[in-house]
Protein backbone atom coordinates (compact mmCIF):
# COMPACT_ATOMS: atom_id res chain seq x y z
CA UNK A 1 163.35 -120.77 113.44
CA UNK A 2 159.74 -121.23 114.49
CA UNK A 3 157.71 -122.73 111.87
CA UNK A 4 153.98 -122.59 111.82
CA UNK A 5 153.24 -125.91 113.66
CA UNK A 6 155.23 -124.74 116.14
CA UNK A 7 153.72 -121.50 117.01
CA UNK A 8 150.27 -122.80 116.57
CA UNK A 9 150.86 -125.37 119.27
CA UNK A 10 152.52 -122.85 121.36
CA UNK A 11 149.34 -120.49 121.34
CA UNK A 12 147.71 -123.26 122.34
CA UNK A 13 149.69 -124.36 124.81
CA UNK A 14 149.58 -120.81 126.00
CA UNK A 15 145.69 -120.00 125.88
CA UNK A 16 145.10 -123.43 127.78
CA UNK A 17 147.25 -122.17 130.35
CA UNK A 18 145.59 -119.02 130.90
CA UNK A 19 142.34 -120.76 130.87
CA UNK A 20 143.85 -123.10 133.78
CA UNK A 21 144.95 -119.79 135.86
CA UNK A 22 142.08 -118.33 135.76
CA UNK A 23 139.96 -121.65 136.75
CA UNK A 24 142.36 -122.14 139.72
CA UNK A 25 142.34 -118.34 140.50
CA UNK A 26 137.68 -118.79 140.20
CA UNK A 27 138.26 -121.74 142.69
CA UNK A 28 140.66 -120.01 145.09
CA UNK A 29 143.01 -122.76 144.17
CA UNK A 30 145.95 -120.91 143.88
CA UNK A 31 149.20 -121.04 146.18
CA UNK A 32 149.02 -117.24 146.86
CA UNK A 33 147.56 -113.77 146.27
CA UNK A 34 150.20 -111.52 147.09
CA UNK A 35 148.76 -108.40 148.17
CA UNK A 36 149.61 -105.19 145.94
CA UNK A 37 150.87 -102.59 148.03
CA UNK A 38 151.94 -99.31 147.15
CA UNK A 39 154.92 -98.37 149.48
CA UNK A 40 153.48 -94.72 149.56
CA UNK A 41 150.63 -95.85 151.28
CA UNK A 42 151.25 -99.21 152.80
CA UNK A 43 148.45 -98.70 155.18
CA UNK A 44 145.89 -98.07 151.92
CA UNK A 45 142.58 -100.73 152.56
CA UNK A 46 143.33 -103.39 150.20
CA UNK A 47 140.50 -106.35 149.30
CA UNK A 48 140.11 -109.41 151.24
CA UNK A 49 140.36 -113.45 149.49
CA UNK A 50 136.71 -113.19 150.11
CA UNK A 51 133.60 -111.11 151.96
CA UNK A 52 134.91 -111.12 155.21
CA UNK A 53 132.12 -111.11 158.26
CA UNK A 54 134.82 -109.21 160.50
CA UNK A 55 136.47 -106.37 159.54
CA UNK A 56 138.06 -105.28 162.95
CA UNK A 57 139.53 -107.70 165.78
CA UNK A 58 140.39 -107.46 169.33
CA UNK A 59 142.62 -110.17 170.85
CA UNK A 60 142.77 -110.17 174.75
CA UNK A 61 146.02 -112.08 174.86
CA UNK A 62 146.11 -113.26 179.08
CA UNK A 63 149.76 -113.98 179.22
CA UNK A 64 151.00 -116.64 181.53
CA UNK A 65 149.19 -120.06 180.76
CA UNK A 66 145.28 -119.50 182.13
CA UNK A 67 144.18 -122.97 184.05
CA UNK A 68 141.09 -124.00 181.72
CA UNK A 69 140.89 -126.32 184.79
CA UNK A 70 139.74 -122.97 187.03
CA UNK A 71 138.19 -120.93 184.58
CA UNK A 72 136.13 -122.77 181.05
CA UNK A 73 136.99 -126.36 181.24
CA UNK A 74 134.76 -128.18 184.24
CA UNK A 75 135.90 -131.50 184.92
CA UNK A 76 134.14 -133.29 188.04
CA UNK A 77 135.97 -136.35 187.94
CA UNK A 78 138.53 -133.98 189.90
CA UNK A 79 136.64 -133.73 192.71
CA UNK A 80 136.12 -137.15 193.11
CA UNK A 81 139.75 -137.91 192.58
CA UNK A 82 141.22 -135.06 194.56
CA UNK A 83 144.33 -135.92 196.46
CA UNK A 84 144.95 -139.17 194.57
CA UNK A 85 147.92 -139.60 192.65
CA UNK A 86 146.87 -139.24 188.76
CA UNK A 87 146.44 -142.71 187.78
CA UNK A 88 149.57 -143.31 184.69
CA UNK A 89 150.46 -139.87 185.52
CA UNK A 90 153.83 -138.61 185.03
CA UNK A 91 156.56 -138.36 187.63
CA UNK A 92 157.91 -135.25 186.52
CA UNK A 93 157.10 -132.40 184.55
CA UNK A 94 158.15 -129.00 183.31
CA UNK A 95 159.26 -127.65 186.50
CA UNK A 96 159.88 -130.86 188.66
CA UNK A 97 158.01 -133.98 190.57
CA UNK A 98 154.02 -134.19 189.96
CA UNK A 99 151.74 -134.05 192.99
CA UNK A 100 148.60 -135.57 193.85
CA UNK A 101 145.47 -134.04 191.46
CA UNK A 102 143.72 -131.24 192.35
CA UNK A 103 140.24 -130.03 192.49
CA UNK A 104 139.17 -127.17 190.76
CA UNK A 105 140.62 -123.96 193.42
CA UNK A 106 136.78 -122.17 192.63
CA UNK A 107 133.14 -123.57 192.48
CA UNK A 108 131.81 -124.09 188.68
CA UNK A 109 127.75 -123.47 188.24
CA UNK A 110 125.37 -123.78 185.07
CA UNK A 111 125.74 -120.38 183.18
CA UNK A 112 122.70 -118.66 180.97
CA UNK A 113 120.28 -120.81 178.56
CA UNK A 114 123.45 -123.11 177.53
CA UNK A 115 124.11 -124.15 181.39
CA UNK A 116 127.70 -124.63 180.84
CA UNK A 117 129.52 -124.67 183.73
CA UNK A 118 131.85 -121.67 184.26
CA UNK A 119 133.85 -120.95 187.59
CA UNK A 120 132.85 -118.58 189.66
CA UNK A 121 136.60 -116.91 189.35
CA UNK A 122 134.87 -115.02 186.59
CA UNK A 123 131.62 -113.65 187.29
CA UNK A 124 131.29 -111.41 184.85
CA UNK A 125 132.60 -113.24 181.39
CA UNK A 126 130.47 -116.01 183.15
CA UNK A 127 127.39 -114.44 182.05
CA UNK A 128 128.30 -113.87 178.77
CA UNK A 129 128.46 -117.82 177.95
CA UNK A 130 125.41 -117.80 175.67
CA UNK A 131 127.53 -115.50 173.64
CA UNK A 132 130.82 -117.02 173.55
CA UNK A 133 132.48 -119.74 171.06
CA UNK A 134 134.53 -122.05 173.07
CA UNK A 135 137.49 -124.52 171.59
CA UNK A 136 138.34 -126.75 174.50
CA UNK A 137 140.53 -128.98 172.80
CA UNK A 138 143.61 -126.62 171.80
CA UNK A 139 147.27 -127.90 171.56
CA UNK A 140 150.82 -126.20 171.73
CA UNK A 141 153.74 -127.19 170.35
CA UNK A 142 155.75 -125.79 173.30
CA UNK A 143 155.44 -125.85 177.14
CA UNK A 144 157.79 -122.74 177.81
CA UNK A 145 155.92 -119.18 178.03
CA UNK A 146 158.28 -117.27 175.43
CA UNK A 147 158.40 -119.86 172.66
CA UNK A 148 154.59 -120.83 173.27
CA UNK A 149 153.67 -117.31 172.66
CA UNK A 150 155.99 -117.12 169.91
CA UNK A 151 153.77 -119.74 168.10
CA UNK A 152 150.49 -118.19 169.51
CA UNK A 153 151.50 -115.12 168.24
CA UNK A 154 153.40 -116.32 164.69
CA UNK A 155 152.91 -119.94 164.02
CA UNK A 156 156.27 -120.74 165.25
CA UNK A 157 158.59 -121.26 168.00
CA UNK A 158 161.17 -119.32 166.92
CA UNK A 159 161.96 -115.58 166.95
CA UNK A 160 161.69 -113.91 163.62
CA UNK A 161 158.30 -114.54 162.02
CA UNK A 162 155.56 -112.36 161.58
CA UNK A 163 152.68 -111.76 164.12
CA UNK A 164 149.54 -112.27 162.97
CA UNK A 165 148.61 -108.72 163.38
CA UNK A 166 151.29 -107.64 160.93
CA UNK A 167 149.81 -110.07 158.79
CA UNK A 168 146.48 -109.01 158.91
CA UNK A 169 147.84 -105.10 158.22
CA UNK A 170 150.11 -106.38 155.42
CA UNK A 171 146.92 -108.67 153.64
CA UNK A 172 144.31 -105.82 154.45
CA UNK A 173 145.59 -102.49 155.18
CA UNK A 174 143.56 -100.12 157.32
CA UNK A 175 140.51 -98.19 157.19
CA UNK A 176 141.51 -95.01 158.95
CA UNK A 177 144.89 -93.53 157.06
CA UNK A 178 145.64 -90.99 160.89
CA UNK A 179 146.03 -94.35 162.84
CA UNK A 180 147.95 -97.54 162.80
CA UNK A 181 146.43 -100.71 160.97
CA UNK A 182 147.85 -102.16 164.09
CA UNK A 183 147.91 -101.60 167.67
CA UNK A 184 149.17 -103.34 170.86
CA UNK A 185 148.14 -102.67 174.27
CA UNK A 186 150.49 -103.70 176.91
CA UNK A 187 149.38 -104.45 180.24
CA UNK A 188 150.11 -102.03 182.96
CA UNK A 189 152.44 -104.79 184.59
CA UNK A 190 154.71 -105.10 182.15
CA UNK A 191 155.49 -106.40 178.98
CA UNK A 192 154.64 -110.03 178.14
CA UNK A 193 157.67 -113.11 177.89
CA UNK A 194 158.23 -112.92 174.22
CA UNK A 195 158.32 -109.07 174.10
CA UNK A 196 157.97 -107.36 170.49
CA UNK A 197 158.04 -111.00 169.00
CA UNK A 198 154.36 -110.99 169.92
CA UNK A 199 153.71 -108.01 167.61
CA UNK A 200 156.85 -108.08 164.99
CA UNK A 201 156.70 -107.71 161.72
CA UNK A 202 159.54 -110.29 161.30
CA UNK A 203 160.54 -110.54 157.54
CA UNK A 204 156.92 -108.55 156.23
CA UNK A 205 157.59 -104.76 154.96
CA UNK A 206 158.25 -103.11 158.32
CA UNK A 207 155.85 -100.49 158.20
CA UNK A 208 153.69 -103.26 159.28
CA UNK A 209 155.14 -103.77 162.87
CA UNK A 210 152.49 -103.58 165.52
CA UNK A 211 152.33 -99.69 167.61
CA UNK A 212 152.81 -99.78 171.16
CA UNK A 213 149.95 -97.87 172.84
CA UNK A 214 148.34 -97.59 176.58
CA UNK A 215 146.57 -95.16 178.59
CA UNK A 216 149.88 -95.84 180.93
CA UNK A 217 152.46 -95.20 178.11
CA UNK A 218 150.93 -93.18 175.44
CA UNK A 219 153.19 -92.81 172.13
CA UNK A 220 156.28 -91.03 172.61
CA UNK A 221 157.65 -88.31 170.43
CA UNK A 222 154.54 -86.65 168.73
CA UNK A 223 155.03 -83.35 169.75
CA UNK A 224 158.53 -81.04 169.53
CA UNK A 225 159.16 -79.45 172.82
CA UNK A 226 159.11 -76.07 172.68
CA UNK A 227 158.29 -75.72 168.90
CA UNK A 228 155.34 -73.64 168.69
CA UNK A 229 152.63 -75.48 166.51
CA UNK A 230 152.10 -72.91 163.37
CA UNK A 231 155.85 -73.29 162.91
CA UNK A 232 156.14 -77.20 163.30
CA UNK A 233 153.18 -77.18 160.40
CA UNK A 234 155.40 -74.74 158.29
CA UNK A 235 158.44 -77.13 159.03
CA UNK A 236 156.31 -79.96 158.00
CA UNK A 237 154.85 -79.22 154.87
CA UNK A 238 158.06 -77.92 153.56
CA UNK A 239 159.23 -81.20 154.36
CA UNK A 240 156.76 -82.67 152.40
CA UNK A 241 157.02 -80.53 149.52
CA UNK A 242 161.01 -81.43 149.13
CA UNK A 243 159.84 -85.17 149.71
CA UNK A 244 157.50 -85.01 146.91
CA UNK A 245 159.64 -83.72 144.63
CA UNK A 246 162.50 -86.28 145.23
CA UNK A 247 160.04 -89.29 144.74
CA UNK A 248 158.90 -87.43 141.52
CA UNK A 249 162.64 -87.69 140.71
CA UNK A 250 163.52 -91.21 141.65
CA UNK A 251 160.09 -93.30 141.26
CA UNK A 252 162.39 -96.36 141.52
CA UNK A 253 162.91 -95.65 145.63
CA UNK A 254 160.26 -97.74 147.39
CA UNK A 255 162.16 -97.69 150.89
CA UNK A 256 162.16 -94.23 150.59
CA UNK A 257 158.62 -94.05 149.35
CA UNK A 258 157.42 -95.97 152.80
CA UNK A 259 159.72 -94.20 154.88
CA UNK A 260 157.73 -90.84 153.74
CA UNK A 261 154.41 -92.79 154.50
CA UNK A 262 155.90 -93.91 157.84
CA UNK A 263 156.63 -90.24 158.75
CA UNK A 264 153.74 -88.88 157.29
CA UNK A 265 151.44 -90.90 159.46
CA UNK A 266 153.48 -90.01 162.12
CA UNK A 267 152.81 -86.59 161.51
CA UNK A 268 148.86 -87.40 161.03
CA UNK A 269 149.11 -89.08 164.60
CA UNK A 270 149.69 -86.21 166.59
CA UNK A 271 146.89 -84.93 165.56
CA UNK A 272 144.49 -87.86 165.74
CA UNK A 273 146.24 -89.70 169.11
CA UNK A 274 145.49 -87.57 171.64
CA UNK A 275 142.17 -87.18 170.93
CA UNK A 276 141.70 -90.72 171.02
CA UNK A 277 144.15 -91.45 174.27
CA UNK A 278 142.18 -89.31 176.40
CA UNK A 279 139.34 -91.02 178.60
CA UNK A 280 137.96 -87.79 180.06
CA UNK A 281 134.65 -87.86 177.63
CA UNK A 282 133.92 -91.12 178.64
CA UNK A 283 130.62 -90.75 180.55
CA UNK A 284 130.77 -92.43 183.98
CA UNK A 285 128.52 -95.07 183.25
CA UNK A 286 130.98 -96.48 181.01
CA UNK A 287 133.67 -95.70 183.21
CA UNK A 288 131.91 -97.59 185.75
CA UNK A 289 130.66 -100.55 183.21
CA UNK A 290 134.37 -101.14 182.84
CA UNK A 291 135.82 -100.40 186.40
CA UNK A 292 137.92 -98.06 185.31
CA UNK A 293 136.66 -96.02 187.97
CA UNK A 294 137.78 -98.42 191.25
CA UNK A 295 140.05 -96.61 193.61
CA UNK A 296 140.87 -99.59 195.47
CA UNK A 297 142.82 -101.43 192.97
CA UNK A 298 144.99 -99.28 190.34
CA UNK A 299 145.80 -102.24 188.00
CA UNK A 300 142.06 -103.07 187.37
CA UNK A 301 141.40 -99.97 186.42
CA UNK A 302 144.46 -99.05 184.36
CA UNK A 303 143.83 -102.14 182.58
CA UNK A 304 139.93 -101.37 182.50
CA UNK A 305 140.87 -97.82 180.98
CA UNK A 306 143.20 -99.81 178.25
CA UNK A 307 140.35 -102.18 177.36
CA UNK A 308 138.23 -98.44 176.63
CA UNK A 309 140.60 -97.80 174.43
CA UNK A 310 140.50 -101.29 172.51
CA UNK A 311 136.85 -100.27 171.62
CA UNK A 312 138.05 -96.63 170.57
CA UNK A 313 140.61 -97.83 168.28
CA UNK A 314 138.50 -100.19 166.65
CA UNK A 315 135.72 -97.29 166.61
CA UNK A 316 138.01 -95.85 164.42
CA UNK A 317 138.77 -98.26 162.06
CA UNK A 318 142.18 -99.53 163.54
CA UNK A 319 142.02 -103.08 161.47
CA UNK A 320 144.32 -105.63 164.84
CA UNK A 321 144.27 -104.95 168.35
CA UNK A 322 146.20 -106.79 170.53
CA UNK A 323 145.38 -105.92 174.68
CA UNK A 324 147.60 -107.85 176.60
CA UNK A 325 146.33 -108.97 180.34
CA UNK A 326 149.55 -110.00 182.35
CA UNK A 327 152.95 -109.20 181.78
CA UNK A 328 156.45 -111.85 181.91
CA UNK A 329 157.31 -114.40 183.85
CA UNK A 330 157.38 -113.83 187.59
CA UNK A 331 156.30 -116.87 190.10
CA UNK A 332 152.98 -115.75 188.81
CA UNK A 333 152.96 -112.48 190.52
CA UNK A 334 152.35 -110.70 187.13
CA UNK A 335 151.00 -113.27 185.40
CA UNK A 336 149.15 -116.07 184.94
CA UNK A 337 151.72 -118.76 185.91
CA UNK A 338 150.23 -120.21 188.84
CA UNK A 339 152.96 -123.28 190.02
CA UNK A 340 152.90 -122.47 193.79
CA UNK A 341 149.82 -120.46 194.71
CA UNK A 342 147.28 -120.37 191.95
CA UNK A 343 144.04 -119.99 194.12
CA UNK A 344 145.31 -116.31 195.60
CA UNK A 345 147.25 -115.60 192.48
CA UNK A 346 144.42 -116.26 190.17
CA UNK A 347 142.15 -114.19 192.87
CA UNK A 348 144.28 -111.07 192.18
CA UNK A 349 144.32 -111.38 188.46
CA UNK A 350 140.59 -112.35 187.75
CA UNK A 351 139.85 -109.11 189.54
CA UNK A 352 141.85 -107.09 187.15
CA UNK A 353 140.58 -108.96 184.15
CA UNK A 354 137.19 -110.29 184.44
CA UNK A 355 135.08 -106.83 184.54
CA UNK A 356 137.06 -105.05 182.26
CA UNK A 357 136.50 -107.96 179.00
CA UNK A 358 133.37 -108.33 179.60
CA UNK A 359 132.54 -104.98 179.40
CA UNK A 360 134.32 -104.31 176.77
CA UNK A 361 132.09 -107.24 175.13
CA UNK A 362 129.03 -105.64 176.49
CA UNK A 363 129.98 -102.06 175.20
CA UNK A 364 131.24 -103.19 171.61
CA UNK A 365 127.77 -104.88 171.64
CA UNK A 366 125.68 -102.16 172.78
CA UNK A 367 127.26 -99.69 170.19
CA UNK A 368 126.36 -102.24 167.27
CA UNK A 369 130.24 -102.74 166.64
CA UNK A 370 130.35 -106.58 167.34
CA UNK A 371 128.46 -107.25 164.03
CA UNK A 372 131.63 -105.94 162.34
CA UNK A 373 134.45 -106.78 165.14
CA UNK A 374 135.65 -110.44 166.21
CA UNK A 375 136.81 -110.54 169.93
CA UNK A 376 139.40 -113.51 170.94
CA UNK A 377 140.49 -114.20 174.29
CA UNK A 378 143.61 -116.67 174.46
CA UNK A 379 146.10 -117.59 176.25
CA UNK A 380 149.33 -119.75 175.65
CA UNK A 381 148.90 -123.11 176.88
CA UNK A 382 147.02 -124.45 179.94
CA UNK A 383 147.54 -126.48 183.19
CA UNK A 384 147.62 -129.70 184.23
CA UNK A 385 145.09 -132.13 186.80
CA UNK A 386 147.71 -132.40 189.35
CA UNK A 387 149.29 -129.70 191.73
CA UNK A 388 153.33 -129.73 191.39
CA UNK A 389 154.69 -131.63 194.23
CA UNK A 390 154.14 -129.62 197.80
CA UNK A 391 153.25 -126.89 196.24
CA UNK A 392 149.94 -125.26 195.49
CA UNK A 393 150.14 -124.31 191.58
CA UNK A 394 149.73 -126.78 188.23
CA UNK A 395 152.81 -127.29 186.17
CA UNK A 396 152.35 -126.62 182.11
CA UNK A 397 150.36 -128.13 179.84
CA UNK A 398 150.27 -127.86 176.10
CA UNK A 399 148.66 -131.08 175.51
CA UNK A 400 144.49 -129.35 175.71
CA UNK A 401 143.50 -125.89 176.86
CA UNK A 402 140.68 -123.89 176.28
CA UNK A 403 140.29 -119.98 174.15
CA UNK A 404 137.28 -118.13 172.93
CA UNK A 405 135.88 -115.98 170.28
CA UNK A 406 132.65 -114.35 170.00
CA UNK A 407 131.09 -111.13 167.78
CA UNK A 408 131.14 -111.17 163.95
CA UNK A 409 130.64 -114.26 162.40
CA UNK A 410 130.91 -116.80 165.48
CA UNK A 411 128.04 -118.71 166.63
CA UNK A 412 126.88 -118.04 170.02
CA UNK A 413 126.74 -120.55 172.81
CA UNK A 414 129.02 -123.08 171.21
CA UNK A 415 131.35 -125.68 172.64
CA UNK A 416 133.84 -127.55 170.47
CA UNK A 417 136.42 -130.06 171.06
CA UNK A 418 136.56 -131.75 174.55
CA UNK A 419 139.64 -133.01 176.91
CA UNK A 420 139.63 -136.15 178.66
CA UNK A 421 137.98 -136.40 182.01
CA UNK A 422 141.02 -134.96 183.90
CA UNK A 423 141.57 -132.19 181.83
CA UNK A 424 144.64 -133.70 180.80
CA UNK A 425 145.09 -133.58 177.11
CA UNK A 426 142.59 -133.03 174.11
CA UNK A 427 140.93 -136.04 173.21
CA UNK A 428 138.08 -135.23 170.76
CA UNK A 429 138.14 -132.50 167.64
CA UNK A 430 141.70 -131.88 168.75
CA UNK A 431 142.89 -128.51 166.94
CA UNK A 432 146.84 -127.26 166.96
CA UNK A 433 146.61 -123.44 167.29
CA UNK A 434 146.95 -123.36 163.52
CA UNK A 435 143.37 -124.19 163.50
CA UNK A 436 142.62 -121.27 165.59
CA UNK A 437 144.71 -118.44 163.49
CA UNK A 438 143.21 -120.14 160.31
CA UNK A 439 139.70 -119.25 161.74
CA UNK A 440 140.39 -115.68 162.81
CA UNK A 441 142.06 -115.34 159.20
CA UNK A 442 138.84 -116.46 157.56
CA UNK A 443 136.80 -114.31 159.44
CA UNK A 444 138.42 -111.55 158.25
CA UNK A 445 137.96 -112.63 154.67
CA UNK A 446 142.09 -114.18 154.42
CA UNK A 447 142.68 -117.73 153.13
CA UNK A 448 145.32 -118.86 155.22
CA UNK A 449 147.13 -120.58 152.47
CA UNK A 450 147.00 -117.84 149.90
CA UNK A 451 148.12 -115.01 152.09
CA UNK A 452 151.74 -115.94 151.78
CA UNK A 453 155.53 -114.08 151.52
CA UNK A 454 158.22 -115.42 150.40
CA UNK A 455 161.23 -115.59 152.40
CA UNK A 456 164.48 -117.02 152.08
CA UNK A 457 163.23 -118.60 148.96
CA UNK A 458 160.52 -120.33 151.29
CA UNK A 459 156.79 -119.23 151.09
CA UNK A 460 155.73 -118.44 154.70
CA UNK A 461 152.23 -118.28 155.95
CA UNK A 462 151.53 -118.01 159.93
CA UNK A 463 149.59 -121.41 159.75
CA UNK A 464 153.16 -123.16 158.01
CA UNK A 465 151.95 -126.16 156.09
CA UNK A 466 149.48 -126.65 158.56
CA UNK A 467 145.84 -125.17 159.83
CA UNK A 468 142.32 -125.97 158.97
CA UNK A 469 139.30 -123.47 159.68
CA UNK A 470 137.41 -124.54 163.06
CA UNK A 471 133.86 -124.16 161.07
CA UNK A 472 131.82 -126.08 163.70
CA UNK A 473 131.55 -122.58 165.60
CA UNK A 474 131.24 -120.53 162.79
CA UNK A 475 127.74 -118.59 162.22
């Protein structure tokens, strides 16, 4: 029996408790905010931990390992040391015996107000460097391209998690209910090393899985051949009619509740895809600002026409877009993996990248769409000082590499974190790619340690136990 002593210090117990939630809740100390999702609309805009200064992003994801050593990350002291074994250098690594260090394969020069020094591999993003956020002292936890962009992509090595794109649809929805909250853009190559992993939904609600799009392989399926359209309408609102009425008669069936939304956006798609897969409107200038007009080489402007549609989707209101640049592994033919002959393989893929981003940059800008959109460009791991023994490539290197951001909410002109004088390994404000996911999450108004799911009686996050925002090039 509960006698009054009892129930008075229960109440009290009780109200103090409440009290302490809602402290911890005021102070964002809490474990997790689970986001409340209705499984009829699981793409429904839902609110952020806090004001967010991005609402959209666009990751350019270059596939393949980018050398910081040719591209962000100048390092003179490899000049002077060029053709000398690197002094406590390993023997071997990744792929075999280490050679002699190399000198940057392109000329670095002082770039915009900042002077940085940027190769000349890539003109173009080069004179966007006043704009740009730089992290030069990223780290890896692998050295081998799949599980690398596994934790790029999900925080871990392994297959199964969530990308982060799923987990910015699942936390935040999207704003426009005819399109995905999330899109990925495959490169006209191919598809990159770790495949679908890099845009799963692992154990999150599928309905959050990243869509496959390009101006090379539109989506498949949105139209019935040979159905005439007034009858495919007919067809589908009959459909939706008898779906209505079964939910109304089992309001308990949430997987059948989001297979209706899945369909029904589906059906919302074919009418709002097309529209926006079709370049044709584009002025020329554009066209032209991108190189999506160069008749010389195809893959530039195939991937110059999917970097147009990056800024379209986001135009829209798609919330994640992921626009690959290289495809799998291939003795860097289709990639970024330079271990034999970087200097003409990076050559070849600058040319299809460089342009195309930074127009894209320019372009979001000019349309007043960067105040509300974050652009990242990253890349898996970088390269190491030395060439690979007689061979004209640099082996793997997970140890420091360099990534970007820049539009809402970054500071312009930054550089943060630094690698030793080879290039080697980060040495100063050294930041796991945690650190980097953590920052794109709080951009987007996501605490990285509240926006949790709970699998396998485990609550997951993409940053693991790990991560810390990178606030130093914050705005």
């Amino acid at each position: 029996m509960l006698n009054r002593r009892h129930f008075l210090s229960d109440a009290a117990s009780a109200l103090g408790g409440i009290g302490l939630l809602n402290l911890l809740q005021n102070d964002q100390l809490l474990a997790s905010d689970k986001p409340v999702i209705d499984p009829a609309r699981p793409y429904f805009p839902r609110q952020p931990h806090f004001t967010p200064k991005a609402k959209n992003v666009i990751v350019v994801f270059c596939a393949g390992a980018v050398s910081q050593l040719e591209t962000w990350d100048y390092k003179p002291e490899l000049i002077r040391l060029d053709g000398q074994p690197m002094p406590g250098g390993p023997a071997v690594t990744f792929q075999g015996p280490s050679g002699n260090l190399a000198r940057p394969q392109f000329d670095f020069r002082p770039r915009g107000e900042t002077g940085m020094m940027v190769s000349d591999l890539i003109p173009h993003l080069a004179e966007l460097t006043d704009e740009l956020a730089f992290v030069h002292s990223l780290t890896s936890t692998s050295n081998t391209h799949g599980p690398a962009e596994n934790f790029l992509s999900t925080g871990f090595n392994f297959d199964g998690f969530p990308s982060l794109g799923a987990w910015i649809s699942y936390a935040l929805g999207s704003e426009n209910q005819d399109l995905p909250a999330f899109v990925s853009i495959l490169d006209p190559r191919g598809v990159p090393q770790a495949g679908s992993n890099n845009w799963s939904p692992g154990f999150l609600p599928a309905a959050f899985q990243g869509t496959l799009l390009g101006t090379k392989a539109p989506v498949r399926n949105l139209s019935a051949p040979g159905v005439e359209r007034r009858a495919d309408d007919a067809a589908r609102e009959l459909l939706e009619r008898m779906n209505k009425r079964h939910a109304e008669q089992q309001p308990a069936e949430d997987r059948y509740r989001a297979r209706i939304a899945s369909y029904e956006l589906a059906a919302r798609m074919q009418l709002s895809v097309p529209g926006i897969m079709d370049l044709n409107n584009e002025p020329e200038h554009i066209l032209k600002l991108y190189g999506a007009d160069d008749t010389e080489n195809s893959l530039k402007s195939e991937f110059a026409r999917n970097c147009i549609l990056a800024r379209k989707l986001v135009e829209r209101g798609v919330r994640f877009v992921q626009l690959f640049n290289g495809a799998y592994a291939s003795g860097g033919e289709l990639n970024w993996d330079g271990h034999n002959a970087l200097k003409t393989q990076y050559t070849r893929h600058a040319a299809i990248m460089d342009q195309p981003v930074a127009a894209l940059i320019r372009d979001l800008k000019q349309r007043g769409l960067l105040d509300d959109t974050l652009v990242v460009w990253c890349t898996e791991f970088g390269r190491l000082p030395m060439f690979q023994k007689d061979a004209f490539g640099r082996d793997h290197n997970p140890d420091g590499f360099t990534c970007w951001m820049t539009g809402a909410g970054v500071k312009p002109g930054v550089r943060h974190g630094r690698t030793d004088e080879l290039g080697s390994k980060a040495v100063e404000n050294i930041h796991p790619l945690y650190d980097f996911n953590a920052t794109i999450l709080h951009l987007l108004g996501l605490d990285h340690e509240r926006l949790t799911f709970e699998h396998n009686g485990i609550q997951r996050r993409i940053t693991n136990v790990e991560g810390h925002v990178i606030h130093d090039i914050l705005a």
